[in-house]
N, C-alpha and C. Protein backbone atom coordinates (compact mmCIF):
# COMPACT_ATOMS: atom_id res chain seq x y z
N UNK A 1 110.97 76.43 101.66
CA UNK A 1 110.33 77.73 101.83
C UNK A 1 111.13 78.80 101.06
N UNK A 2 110.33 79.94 100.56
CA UNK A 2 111.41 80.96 99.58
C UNK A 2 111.30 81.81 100.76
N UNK A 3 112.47 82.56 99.89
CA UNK A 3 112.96 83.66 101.09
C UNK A 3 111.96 84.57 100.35
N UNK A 4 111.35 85.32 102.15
CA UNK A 4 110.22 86.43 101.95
C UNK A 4 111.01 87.54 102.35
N UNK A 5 110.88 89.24 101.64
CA UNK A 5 111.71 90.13 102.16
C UNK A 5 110.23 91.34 101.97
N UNK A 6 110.05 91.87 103.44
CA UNK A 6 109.64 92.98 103.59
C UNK A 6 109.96 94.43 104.17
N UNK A 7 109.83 95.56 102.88
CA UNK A 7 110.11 96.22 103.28
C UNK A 7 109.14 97.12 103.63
N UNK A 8 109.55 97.71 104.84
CA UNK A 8 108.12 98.24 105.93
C UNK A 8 108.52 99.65 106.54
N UNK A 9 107.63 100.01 107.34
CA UNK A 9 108.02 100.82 108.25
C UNK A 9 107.36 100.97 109.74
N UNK A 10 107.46 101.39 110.61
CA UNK A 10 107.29 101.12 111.72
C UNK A 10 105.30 101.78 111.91
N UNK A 11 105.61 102.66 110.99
CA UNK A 11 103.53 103.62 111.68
C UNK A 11 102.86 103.56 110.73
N UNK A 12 103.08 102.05 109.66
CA UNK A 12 102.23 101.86 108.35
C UNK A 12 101.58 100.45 108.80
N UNK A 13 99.85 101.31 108.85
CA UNK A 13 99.23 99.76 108.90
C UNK A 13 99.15 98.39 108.04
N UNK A 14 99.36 98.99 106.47
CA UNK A 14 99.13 98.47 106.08
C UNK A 14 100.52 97.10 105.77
N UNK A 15 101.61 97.39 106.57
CA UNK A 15 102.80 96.76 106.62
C UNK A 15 102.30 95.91 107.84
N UNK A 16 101.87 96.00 109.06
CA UNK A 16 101.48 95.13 109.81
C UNK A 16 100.08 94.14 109.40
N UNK A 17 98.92 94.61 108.33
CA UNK A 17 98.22 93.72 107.76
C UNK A 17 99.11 92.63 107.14
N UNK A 18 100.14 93.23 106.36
CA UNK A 18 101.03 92.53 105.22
C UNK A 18 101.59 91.32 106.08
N UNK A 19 102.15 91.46 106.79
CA UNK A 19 103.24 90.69 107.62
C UNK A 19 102.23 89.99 108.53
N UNK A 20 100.68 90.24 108.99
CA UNK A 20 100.06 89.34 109.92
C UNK A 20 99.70 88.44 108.95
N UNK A 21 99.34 88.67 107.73
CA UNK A 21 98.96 87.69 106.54
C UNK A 21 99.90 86.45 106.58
N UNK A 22 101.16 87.02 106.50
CA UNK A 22 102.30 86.31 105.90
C UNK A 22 102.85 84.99 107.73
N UNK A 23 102.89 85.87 108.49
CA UNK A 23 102.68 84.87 109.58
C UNK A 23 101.28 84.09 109.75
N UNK A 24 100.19 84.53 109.79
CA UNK A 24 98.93 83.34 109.56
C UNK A 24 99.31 82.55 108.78
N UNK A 25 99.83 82.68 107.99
CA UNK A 25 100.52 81.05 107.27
C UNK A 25 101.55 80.85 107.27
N UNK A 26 102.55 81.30 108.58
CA UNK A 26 103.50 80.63 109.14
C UNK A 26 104.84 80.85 108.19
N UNK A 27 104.46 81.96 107.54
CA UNK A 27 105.95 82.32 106.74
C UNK A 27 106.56 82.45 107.37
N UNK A 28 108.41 82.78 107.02
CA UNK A 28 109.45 83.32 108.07
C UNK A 28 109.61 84.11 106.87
N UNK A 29 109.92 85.69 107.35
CA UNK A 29 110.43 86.47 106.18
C UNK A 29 111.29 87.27 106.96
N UNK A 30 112.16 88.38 106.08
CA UNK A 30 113.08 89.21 106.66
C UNK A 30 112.10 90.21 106.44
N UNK A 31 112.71 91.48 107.32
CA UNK A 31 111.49 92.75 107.46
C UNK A 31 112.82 93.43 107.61
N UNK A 32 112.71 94.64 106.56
CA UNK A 32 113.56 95.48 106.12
C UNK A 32 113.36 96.88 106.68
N UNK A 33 113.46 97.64 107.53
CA UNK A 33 112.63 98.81 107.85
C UNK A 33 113.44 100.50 107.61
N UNK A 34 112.44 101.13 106.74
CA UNK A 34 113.22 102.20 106.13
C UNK A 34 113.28 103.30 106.64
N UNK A 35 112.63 102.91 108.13
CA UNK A 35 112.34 104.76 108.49
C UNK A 35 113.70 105.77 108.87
N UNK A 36 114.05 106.37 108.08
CA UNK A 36 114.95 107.29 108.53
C UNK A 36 116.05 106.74 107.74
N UNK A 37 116.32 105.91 107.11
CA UNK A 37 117.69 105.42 106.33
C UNK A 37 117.05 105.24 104.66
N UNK A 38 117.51 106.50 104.36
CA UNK A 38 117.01 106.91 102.88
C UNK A 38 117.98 105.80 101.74
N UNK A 39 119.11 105.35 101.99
CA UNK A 39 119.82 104.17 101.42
C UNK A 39 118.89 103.03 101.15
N UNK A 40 118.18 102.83 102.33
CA UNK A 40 117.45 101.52 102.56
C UNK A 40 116.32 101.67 101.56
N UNK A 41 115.65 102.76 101.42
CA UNK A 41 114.94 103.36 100.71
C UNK A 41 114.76 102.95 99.59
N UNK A 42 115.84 104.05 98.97
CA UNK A 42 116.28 104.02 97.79
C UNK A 42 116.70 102.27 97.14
N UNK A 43 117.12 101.55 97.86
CA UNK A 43 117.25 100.30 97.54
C UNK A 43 116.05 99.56 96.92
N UNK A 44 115.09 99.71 98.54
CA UNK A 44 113.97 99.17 97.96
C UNK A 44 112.87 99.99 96.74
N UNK A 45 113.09 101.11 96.41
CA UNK A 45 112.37 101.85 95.11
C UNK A 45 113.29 100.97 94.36
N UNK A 46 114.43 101.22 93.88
CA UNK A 46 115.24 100.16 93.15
C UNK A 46 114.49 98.59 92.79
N UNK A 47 114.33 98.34 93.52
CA UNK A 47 114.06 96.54 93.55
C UNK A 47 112.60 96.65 93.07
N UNK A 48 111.79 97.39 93.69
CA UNK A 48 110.35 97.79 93.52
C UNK A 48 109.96 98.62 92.08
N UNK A 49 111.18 98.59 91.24
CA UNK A 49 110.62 99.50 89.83
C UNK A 49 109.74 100.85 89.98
N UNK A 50 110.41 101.54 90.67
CA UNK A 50 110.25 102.94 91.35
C UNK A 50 109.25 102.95 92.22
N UNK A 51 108.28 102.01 92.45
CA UNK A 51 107.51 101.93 94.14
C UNK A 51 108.41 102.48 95.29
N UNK A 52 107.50 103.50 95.63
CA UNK A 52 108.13 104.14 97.26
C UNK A 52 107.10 104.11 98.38
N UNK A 53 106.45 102.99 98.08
CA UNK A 53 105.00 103.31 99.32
C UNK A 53 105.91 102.07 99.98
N UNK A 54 105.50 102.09 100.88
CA UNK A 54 105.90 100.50 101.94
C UNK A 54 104.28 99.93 102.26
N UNK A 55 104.22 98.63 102.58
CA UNK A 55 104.83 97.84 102.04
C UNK A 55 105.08 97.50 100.82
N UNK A 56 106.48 97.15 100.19
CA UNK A 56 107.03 95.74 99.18
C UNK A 56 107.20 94.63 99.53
N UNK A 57 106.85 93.97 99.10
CA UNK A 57 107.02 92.14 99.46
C UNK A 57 107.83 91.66 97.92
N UNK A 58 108.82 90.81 98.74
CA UNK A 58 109.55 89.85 97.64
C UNK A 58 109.57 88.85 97.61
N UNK A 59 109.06 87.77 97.04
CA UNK A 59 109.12 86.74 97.33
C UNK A 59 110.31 85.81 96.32
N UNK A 60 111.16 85.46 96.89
CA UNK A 60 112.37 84.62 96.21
C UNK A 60 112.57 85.76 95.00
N UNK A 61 113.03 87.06 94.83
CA UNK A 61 113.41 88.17 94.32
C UNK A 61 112.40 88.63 93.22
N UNK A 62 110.82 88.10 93.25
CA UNK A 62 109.69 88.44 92.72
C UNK A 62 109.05 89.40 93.68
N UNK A 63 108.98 90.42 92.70
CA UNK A 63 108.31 91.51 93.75
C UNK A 63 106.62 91.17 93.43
N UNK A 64 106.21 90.89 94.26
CA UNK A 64 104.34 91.02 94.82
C UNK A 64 104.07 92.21 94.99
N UNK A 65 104.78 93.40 95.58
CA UNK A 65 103.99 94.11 95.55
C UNK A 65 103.87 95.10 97.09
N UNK A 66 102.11 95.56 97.33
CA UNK A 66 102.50 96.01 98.33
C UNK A 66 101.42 95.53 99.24
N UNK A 67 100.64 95.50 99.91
CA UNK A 67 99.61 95.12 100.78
C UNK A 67 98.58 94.21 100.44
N UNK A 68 97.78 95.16 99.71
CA UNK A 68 96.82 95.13 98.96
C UNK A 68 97.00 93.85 97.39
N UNK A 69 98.05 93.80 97.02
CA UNK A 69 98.66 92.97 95.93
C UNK A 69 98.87 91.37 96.39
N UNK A 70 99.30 91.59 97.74
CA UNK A 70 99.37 90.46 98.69
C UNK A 70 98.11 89.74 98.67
N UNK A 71 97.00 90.54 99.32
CA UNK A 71 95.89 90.06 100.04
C UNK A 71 95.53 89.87 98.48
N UNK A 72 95.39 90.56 97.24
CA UNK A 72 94.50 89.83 96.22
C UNK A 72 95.66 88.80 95.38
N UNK A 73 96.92 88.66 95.80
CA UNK A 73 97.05 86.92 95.92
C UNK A 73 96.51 86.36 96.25
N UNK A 74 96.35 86.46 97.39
CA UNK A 74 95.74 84.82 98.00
C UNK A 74 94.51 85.00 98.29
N UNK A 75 93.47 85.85 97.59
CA UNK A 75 92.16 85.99 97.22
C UNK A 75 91.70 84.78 96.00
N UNK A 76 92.97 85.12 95.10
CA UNK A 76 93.02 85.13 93.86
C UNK A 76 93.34 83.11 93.98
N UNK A 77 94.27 82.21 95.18
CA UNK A 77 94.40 81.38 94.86
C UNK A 77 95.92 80.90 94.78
N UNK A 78 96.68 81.95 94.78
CA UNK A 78 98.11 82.38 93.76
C UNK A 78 98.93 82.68 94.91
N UNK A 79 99.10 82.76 96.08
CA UNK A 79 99.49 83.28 97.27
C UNK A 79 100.26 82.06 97.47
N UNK A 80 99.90 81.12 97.92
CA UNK A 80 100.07 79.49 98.66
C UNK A 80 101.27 78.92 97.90
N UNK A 81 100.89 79.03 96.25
CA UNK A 81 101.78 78.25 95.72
C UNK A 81 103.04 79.29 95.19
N UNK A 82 103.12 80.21 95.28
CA UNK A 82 104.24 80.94 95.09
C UNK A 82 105.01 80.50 96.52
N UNK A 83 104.52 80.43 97.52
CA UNK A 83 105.39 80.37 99.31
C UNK A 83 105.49 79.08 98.96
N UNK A 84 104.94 78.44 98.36
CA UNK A 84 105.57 76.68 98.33
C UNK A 84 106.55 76.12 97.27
N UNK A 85 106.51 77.37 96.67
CA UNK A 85 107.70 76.89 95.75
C UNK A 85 109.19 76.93 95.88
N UNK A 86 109.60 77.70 96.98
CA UNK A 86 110.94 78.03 97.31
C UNK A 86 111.69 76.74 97.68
């Protein structure tokens, strides 16, 4: 399994769509949460190529993206075999 890293925040729906996705298929990921720790932040804009919306998803240090990028992975087919490659 690759390591999944999300960074979220606690009153963004679209971070709990992200992460119910990612458990319906039984991922284990880390969940990074930025509210109020502008370091954490700033990290993840860093990693994210200046993205500051939450969610980011990483998968094995490939950024996917944010919600919406997710779900048209695995629309797309492309979701499954990226989590099976780790």
């Amino acid at each position: 399994m690759p390591k999944v890293v999300v960074y979220s925040s606690k009153l963004c729906g679209f971070c709990y769509r992200a992460k119910g996705l990612l458990s319906s298929k039984g991922v284990a990921f880390e969940e990074i949460n930025v509210d109020m720790k502008p370091q954490v932040r700033a990290e993840m804009r860093s990693r994210a190529g200046g993205v500051n919306t939450v969610p980011q998803i990483f998968i094995d240090d490939i950024h996917v993206g944010g919600c919406d990028d997710l779900y048209a992975l695995d629309s797309a087919g492309k979701l499954d075999p990226l989590l099976a490659a780790g």
